[in-house]
Protein backbone atom coordinates (compact mmCIF):
# COMPACT_ATOMS: atom_id res chain seq x y z
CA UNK A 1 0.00 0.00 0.00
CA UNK A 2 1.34 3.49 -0.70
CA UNK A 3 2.09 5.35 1.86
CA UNK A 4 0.75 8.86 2.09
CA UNK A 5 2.52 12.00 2.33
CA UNK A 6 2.40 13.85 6.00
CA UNK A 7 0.12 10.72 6.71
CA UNK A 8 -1.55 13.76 10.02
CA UNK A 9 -3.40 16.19 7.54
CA UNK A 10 -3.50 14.14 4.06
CA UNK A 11 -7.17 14.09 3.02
CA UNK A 12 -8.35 15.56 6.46
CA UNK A 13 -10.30 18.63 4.58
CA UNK A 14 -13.47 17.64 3.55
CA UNK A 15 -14.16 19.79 0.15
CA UNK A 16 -17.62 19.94 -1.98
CA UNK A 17 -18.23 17.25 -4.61
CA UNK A 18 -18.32 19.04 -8.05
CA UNK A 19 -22.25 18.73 -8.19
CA UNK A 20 -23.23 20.50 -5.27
CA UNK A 21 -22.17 23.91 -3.63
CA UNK A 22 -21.52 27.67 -5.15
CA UNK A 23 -18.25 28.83 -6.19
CA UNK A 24 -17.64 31.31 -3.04
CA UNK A 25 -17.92 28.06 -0.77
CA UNK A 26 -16.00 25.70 -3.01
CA UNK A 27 -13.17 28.10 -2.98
CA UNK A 28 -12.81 29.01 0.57
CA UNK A 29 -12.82 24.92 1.18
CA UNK A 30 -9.46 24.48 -0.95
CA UNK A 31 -8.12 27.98 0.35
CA UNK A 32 -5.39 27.63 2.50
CA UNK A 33 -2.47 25.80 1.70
CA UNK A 34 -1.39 28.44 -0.43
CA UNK A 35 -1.37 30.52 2.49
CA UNK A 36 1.36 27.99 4.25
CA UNK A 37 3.70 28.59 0.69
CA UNK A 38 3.10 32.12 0.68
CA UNK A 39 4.75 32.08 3.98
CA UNK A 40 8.13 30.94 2.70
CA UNK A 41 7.90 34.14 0.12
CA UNK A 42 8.16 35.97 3.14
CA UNK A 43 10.56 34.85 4.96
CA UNK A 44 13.86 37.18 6.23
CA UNK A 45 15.95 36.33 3.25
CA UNK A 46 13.02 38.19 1.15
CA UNK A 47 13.08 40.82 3.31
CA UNK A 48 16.44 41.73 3.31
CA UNK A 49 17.00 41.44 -0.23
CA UNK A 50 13.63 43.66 -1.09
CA UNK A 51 14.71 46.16 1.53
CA UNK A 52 18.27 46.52 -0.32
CA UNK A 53 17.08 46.27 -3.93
CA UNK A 54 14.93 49.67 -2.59
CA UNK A 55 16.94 51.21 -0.87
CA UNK A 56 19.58 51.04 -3.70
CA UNK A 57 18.43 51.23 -6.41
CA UNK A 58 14.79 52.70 -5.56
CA UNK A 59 11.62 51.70 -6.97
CA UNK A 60 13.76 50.16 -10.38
CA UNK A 61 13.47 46.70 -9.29
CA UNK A 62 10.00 45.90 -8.67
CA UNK A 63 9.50 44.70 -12.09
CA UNK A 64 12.16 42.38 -11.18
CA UNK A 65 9.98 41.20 -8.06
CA UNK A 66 6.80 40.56 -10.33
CA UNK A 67 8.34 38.30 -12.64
CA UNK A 68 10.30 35.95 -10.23
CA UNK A 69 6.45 35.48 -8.12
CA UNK A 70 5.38 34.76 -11.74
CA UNK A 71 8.38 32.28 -12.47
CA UNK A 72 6.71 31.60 -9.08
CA UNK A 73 3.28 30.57 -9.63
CA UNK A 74 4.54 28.61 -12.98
CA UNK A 75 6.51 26.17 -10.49
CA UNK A 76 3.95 26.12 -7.61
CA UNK A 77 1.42 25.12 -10.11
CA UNK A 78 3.07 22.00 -11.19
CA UNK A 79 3.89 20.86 -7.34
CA UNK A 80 -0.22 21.44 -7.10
CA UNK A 81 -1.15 19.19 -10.32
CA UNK A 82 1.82 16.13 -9.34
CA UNK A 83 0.28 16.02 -5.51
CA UNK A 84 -3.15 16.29 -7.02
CA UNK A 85 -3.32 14.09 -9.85
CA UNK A 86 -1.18 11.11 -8.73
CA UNK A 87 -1.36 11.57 -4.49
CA UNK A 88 2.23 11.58 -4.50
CA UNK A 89 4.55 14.20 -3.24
CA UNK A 90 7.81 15.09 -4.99
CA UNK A 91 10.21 13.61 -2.51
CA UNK A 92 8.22 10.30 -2.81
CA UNK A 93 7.66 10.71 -6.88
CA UNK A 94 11.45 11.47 -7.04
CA UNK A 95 12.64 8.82 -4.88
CA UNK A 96 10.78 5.97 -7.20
CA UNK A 97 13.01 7.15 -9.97
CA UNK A 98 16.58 7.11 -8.44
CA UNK A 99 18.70 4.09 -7.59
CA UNK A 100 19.62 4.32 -3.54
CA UNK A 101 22.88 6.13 -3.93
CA UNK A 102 21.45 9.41 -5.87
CA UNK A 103 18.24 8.96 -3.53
CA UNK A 104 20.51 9.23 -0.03
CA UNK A 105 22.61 12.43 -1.79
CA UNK A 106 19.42 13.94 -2.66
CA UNK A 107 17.87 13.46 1.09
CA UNK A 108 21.04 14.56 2.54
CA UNK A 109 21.34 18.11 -0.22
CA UNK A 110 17.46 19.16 0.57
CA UNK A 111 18.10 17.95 4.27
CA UNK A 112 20.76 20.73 3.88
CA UNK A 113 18.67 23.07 2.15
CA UNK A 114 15.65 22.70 4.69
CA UNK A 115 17.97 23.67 7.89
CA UNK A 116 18.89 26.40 5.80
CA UNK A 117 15.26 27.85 5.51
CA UNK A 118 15.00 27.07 9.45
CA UNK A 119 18.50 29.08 10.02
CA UNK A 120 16.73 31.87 8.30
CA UNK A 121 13.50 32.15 10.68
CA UNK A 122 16.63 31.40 13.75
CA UNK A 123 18.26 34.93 12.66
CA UNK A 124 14.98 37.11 11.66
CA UNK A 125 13.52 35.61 14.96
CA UNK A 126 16.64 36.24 17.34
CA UNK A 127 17.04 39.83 15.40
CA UNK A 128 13.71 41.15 16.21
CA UNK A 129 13.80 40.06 19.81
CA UNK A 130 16.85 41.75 19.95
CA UNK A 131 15.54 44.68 18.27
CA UNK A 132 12.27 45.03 20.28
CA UNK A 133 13.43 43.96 23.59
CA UNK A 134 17.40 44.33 23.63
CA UNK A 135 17.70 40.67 24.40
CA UNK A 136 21.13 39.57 23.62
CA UNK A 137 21.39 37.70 20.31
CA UNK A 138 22.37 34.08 21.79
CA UNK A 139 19.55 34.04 24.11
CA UNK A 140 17.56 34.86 21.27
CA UNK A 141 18.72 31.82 19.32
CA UNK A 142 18.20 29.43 22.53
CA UNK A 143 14.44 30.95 23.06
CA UNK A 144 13.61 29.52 19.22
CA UNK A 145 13.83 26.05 20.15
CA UNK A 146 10.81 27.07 21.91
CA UNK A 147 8.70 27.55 19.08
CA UNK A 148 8.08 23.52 18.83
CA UNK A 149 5.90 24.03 21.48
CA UNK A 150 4.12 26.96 18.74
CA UNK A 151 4.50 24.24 16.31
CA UNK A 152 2.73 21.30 18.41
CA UNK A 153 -0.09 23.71 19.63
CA UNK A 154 -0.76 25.19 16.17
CA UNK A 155 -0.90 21.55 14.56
CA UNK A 156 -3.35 20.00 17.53
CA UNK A 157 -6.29 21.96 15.72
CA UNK A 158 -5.67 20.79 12.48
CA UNK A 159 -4.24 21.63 9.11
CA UNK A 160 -7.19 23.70 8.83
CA UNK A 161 -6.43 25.70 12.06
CA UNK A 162 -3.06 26.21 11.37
CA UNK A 163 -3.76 27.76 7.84
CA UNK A 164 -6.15 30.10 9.43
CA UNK A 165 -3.47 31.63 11.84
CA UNK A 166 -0.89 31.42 8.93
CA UNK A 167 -3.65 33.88 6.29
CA UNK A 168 -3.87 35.92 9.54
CA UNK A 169 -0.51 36.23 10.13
CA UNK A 170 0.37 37.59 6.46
CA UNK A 171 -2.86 40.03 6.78
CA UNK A 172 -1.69 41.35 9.89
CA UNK A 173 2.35 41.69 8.28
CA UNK A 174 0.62 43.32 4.93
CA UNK A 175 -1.55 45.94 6.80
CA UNK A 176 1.42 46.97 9.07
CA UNK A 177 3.96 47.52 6.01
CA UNK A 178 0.99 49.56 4.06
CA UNK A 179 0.64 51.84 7.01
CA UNK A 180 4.48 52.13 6.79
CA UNK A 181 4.82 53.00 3.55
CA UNK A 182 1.83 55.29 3.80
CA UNK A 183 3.10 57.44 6.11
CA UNK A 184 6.56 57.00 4.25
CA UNK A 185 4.79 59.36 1.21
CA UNK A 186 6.42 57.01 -1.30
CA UNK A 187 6.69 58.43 -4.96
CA UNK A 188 3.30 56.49 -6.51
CA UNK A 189 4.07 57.51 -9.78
CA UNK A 190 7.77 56.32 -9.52
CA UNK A 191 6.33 53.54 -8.16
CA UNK A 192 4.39 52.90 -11.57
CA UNK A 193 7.30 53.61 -13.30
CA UNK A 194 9.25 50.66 -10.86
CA UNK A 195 7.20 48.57 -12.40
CA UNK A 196 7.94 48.44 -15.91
CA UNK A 197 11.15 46.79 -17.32
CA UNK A 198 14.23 48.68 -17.85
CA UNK A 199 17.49 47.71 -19.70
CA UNK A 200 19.50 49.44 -17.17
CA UNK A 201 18.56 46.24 -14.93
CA UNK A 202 20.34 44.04 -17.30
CA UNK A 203 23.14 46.43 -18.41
CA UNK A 204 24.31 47.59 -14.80
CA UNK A 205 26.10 45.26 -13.32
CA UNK A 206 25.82 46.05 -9.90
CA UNK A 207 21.65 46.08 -10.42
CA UNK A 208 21.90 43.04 -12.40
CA UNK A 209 23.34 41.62 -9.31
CA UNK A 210 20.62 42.76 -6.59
CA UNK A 211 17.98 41.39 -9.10
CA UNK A 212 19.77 37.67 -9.19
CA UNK A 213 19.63 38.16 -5.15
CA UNK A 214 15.99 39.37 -5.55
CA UNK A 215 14.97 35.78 -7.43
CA UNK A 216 17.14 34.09 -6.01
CA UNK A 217 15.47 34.83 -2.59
CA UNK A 218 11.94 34.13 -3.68
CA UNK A 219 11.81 30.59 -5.29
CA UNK A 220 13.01 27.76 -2.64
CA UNK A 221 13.39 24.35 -2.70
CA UNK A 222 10.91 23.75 0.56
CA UNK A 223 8.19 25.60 -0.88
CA UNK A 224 7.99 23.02 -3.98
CA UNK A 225 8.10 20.22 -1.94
CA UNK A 226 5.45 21.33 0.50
CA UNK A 227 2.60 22.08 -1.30
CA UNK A 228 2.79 19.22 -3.87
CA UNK A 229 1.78 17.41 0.22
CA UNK A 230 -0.54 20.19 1.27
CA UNK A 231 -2.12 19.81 -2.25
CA UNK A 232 -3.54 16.36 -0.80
CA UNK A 233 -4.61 17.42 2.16
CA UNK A 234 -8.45 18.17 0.84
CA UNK A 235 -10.44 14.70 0.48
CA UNK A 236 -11.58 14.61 -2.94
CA UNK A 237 -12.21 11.63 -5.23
CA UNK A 238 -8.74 10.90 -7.45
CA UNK A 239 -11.02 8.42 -9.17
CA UNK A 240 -13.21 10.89 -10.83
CA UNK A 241 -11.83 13.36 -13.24
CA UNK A 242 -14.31 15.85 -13.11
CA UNK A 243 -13.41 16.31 -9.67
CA UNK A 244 -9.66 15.86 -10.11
CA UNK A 245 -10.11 18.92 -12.35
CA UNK A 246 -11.92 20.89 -9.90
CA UNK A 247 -9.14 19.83 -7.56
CA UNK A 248 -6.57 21.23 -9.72
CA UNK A 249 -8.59 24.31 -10.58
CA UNK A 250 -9.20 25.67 -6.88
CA UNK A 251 -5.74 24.96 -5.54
CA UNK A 252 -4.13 26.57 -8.40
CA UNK A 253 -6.60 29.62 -7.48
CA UNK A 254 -6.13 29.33 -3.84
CA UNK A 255 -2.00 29.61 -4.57
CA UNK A 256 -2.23 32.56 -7.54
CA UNK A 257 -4.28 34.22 -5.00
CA UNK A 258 -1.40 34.07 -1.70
CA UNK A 259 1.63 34.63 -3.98
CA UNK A 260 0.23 37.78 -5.09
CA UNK A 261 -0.24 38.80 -1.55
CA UNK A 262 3.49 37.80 -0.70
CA UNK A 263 4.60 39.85 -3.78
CA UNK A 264 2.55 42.88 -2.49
CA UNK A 265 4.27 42.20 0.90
CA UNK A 266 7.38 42.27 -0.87
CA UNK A 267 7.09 45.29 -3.18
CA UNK A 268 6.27 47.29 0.07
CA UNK A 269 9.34 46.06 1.82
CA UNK A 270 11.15 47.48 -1.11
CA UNK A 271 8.81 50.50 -1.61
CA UNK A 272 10.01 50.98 2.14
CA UNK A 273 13.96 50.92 1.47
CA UNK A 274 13.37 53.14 -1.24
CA UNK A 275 11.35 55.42 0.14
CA UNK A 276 13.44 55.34 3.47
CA UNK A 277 16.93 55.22 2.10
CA UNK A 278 17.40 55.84 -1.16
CA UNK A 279 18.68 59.14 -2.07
CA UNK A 280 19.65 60.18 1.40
CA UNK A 281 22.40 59.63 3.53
CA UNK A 282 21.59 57.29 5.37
CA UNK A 283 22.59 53.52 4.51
CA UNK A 284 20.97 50.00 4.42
CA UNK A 285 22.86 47.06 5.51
CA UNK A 286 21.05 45.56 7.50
CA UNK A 287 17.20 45.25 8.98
CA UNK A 288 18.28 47.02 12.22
CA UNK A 289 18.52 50.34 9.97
CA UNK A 290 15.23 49.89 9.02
CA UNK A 291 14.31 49.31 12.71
CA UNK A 292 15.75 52.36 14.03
CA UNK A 293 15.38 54.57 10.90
CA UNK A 294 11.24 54.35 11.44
CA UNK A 295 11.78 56.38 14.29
CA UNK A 296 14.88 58.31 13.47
CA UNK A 297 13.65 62.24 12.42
CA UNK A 298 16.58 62.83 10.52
CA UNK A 299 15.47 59.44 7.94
CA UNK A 300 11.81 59.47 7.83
CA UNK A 301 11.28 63.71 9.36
CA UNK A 302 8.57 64.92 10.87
CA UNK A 303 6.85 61.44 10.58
CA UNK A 304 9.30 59.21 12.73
CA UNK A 305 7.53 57.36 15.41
CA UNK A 306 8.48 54.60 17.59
CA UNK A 307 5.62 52.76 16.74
CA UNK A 308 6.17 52.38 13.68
CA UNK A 309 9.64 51.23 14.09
CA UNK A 310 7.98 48.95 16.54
CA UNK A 311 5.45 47.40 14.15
CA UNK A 312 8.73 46.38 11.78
CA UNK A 313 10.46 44.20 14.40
CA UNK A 314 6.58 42.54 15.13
CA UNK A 315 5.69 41.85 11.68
CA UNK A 316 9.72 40.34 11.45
CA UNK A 317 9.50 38.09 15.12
CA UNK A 318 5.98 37.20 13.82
CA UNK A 319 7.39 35.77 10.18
CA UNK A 320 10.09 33.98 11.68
CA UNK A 321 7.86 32.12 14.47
CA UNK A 322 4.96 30.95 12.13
CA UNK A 323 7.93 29.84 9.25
CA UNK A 324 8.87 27.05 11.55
CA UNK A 325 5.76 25.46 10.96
CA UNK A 326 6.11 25.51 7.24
CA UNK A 327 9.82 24.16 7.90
CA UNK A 328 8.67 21.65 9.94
CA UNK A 329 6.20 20.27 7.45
CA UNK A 330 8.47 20.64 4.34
CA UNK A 331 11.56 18.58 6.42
CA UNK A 332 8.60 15.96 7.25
CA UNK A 333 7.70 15.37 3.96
CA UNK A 334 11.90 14.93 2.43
CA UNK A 335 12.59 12.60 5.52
CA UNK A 336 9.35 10.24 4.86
CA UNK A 337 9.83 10.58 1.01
CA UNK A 338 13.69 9.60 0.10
CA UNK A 339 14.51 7.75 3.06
CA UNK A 340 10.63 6.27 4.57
CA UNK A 341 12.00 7.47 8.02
CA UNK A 342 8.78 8.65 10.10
CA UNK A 343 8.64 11.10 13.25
CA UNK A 344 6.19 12.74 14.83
CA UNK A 345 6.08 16.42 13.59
CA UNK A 346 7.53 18.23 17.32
CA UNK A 347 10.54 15.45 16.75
CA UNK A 348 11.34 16.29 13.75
CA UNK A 349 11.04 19.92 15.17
CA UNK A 350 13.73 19.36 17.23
CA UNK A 351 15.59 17.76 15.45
CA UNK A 352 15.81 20.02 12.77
CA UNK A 353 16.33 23.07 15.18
CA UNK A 354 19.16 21.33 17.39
CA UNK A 355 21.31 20.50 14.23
CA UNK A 356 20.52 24.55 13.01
CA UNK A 357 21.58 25.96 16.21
CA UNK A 358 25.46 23.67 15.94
CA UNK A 359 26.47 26.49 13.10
CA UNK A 360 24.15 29.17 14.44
CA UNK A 361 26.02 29.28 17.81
CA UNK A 362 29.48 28.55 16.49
CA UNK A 363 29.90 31.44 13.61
CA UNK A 364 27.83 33.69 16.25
CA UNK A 365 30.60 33.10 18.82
CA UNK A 366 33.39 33.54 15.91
CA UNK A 367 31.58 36.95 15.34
CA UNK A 368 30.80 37.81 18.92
CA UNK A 369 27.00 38.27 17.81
CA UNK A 370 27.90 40.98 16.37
CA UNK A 371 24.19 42.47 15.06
CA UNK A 372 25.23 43.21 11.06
CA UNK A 373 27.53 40.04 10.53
CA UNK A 374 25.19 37.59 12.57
CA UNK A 375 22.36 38.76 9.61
CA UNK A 376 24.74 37.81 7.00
CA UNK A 377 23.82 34.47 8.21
CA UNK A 378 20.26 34.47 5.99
CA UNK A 379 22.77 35.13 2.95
CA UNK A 380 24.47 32.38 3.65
CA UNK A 381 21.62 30.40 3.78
CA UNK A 382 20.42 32.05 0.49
CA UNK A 383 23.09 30.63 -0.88
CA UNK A 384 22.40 26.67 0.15
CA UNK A 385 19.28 27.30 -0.92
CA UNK A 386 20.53 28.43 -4.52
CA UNK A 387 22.72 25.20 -4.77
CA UNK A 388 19.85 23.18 -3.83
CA UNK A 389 17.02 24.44 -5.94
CA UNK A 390 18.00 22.81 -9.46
CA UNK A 391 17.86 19.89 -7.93
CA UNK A 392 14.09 20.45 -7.32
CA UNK A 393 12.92 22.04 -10.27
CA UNK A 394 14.52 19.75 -12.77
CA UNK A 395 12.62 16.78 -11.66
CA UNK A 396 9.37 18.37 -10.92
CA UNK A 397 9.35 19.61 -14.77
CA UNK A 398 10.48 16.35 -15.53
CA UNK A 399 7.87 13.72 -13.36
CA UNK A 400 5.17 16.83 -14.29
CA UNK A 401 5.60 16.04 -18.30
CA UNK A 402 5.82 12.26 -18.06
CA UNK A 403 2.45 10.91 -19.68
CA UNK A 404 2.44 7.52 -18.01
CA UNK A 405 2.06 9.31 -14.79
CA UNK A 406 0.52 11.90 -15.27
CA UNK A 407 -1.85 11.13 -18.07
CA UNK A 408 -4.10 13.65 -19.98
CA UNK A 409 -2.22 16.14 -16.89
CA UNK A 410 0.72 15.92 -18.23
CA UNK A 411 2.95 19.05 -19.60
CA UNK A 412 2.42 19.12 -22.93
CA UNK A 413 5.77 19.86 -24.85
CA UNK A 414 5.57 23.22 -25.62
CA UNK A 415 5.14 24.21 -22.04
CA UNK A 416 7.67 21.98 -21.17
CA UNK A 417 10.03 23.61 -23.03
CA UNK A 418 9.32 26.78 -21.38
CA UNK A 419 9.63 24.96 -17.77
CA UNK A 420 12.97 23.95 -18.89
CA UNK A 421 13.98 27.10 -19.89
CA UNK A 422 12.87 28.75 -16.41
CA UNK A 423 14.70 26.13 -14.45
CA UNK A 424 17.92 26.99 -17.12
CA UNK A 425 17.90 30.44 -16.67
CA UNK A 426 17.27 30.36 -12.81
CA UNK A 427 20.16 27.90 -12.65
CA UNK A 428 22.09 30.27 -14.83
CA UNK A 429 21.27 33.39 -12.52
CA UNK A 430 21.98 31.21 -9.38
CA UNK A 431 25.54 30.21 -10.81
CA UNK A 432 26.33 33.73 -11.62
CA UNK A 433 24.89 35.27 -8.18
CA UNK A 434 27.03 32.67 -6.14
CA UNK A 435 30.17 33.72 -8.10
């Protein structure tokens, strides 16, 4: 018998048959897991590299920002129709197509890559406690192998639960950075301008550079993996295909619909930096600036105001904590898929956030926990992430466009193509952003 992906929530979300309810109730039954993926488009490493690309270069790279959610959605949407259509996730699909050896490399290269997402909700986490309460960065560290507890709470409810919090969560991040970059008096028709193409992003080096960071940041391994699992966690019947189609049609609504809040998220992160930072003296490097420039007169003037600085280290502490659940999940579902090793969700919690904290608590002693270097940490991790992610894509377009499995859902070749050239070209920009 097949054994079924994150075996807790798989088909525990009853959904309409495709005779019977309206549209507005059919949707909000499939909605949620693409509030768990949006999550991950969200996470620190998005924030920092949104907050530079602004406050460098200004309002010039948002364009970049809507085409890498875009790249995005493309990706997401073929994670959606492999869990759908054959009740498989990737880790499992990919695992019955590798001899042992490449199956134990793989496990141990996304094991890498999914402590590197956790390392990057460690840092955002200990930064804003740091930032809002001037706890010391270690203790910081130490107080997120609490949030298994958040984790095992969170998950006691119910998948369903748990994505309600999560859609709350980004609602409650979104309104706080629009109120921010209200009061900010952004330039709106700049901002229009931000988001059309220019050449000068290809032809400056330097921008060319933040825009690599800027895609690099958004597409990760873990989301891929994730919500080809959380695609099966609504009880339809796989046996019929008008319902399999249905299926297919509401989740890939349900995601479009939470990546383009995480993009809006994003853009005013780096409608923030530019509005905050570019063109004036002060300088970015790190989210701290941000932190203290909300409520420094001589950044923002007359409207500086410790609330609002105090809002930005929420929304951050906020992100990091409910990431761990999305972590959590996504190193669940590689652990059970390429090696059929099976632990209850707060082990694997811990498990995952003991063997983050070796490195964590080694470099942060190297550096003292010294504020600016101990955030360079999330690059780092950026950068595992990067080296991981072909490794994803490649066989999800591949297992997505084979007809025996997938059957009349199968990519036909022309889009295939196109996925292939994606996964090229954000190989390509990976390479050249690591060098």
């Amino acid at each position: 018998m097949k054994k079924k992906s994150l075996d807790e929530i798989n088909g525990s979300v009853n959904v309409p048959t495709v005779y019977e309810s309206a549209f507005w109730q059919k949707f909000l039954a499939y909605s949620g897991p693409g509030a768990l993926v949006a999550v991950g488009y969200m996470d620190p490493g998005n924030w920092l590299t949104s907050l530079a690309g602004g406050g460098q270069y200004g309002y010039t790279l948002l364009s970049v920002l809507f085409v890498s959610i875009i790249v995005a959605m493309i990706m997401q949407s073929l994670s959606i129709r492999l869990g759908v259509v054959t009740r498989t996730d990737l880790a499992q699909a990919i695992a019955q197509r590798v001899p042992k050896p490449v199956r134990i490399c793989l496990w141990l290269l996304n094991e890498l890559a999914m402590m590197a997402t956790d390392l990057t909700g460690v840092v955002g986490t200990s930064i804003a406690l740091y930032l809002l309460f001037r706890l010391p960065l270690i203790v910081g560290v130490f107080i997120t192998v609490a949030d298994v507890l958040i984790v095992l709470v969170f998950l006691r409810f119910g998948i369903r639960r748990v994505e309600f919090i999560v859609l709350t969560t980004i609602l409650i991040v979104g309104t706080i950075f629009t109120i921010e970059v209200c009061r900010a008096h952004p330039n709106w028709l700049a901002i229009l301008n931000g988001i059309i193409p220019q050449s000068k992003i290809i032809t400056n080096h330097s921008e060319l550079l933040m825009s690599l960071g800027i895609i690099g940041a958004t597409i990760m391994p873990h989301n891929i993996y994730l919500h080809s699992a959380l695609a099966q966690s609504r009880r339809y019947d796989e046996h019929d295909p008008a319902q399999v189609i249905e299926t297919l049609k509401f989740a890939n609504w349900d995601s479009v619909i939470h990546l383009i809040a995480a993009l809006i998220v994003n853009a005013l992160l780096l409608i923030l930096g530019g509005t905050l930072f570019f063109h004036t003296t002060a300088t970015l490097n790190s989210l701290a600036d941000v932190f203290y420039g909300l409520k420094n007169p001589h950044i923002v003037g007359p409207l500086s105001s410790p609330v609002m600085s105090w809002l930005f280290g929420f929304a951050l502490l906020i992100t990091g904590l409910i990431s761990s659940i999305t972590s959590t999940l996504a190193g669940q579902i590689v652990m059970e898929g390429y090696i059929n090793i099976r632990l209850s969700l707060w082990k694997r919690r811990l498990l995952t956030r003991f063997v983050t904290l070796i490195p964590i608590v080694i470099i942060g002693c190297l550096i003292r926990f010294n504020e600016q270097q101990f955030e360079q940490l999330i690059i780092y991790a950026q950068i595992v992430l990067s080296i991981a992610l072909p490794f994803t894509l490649f066989p999800l377009v591949a297992i997505t466009s084979d007809q025996k499995l997938m059957g009349n859902h199968a990519s036909p070749t022309w889009q295939t193509i196109i996925e292939y050239a994606l996964v090229l070209l954000l190989t390509g920009l990976n390479i050249t952003a690591l060098f």
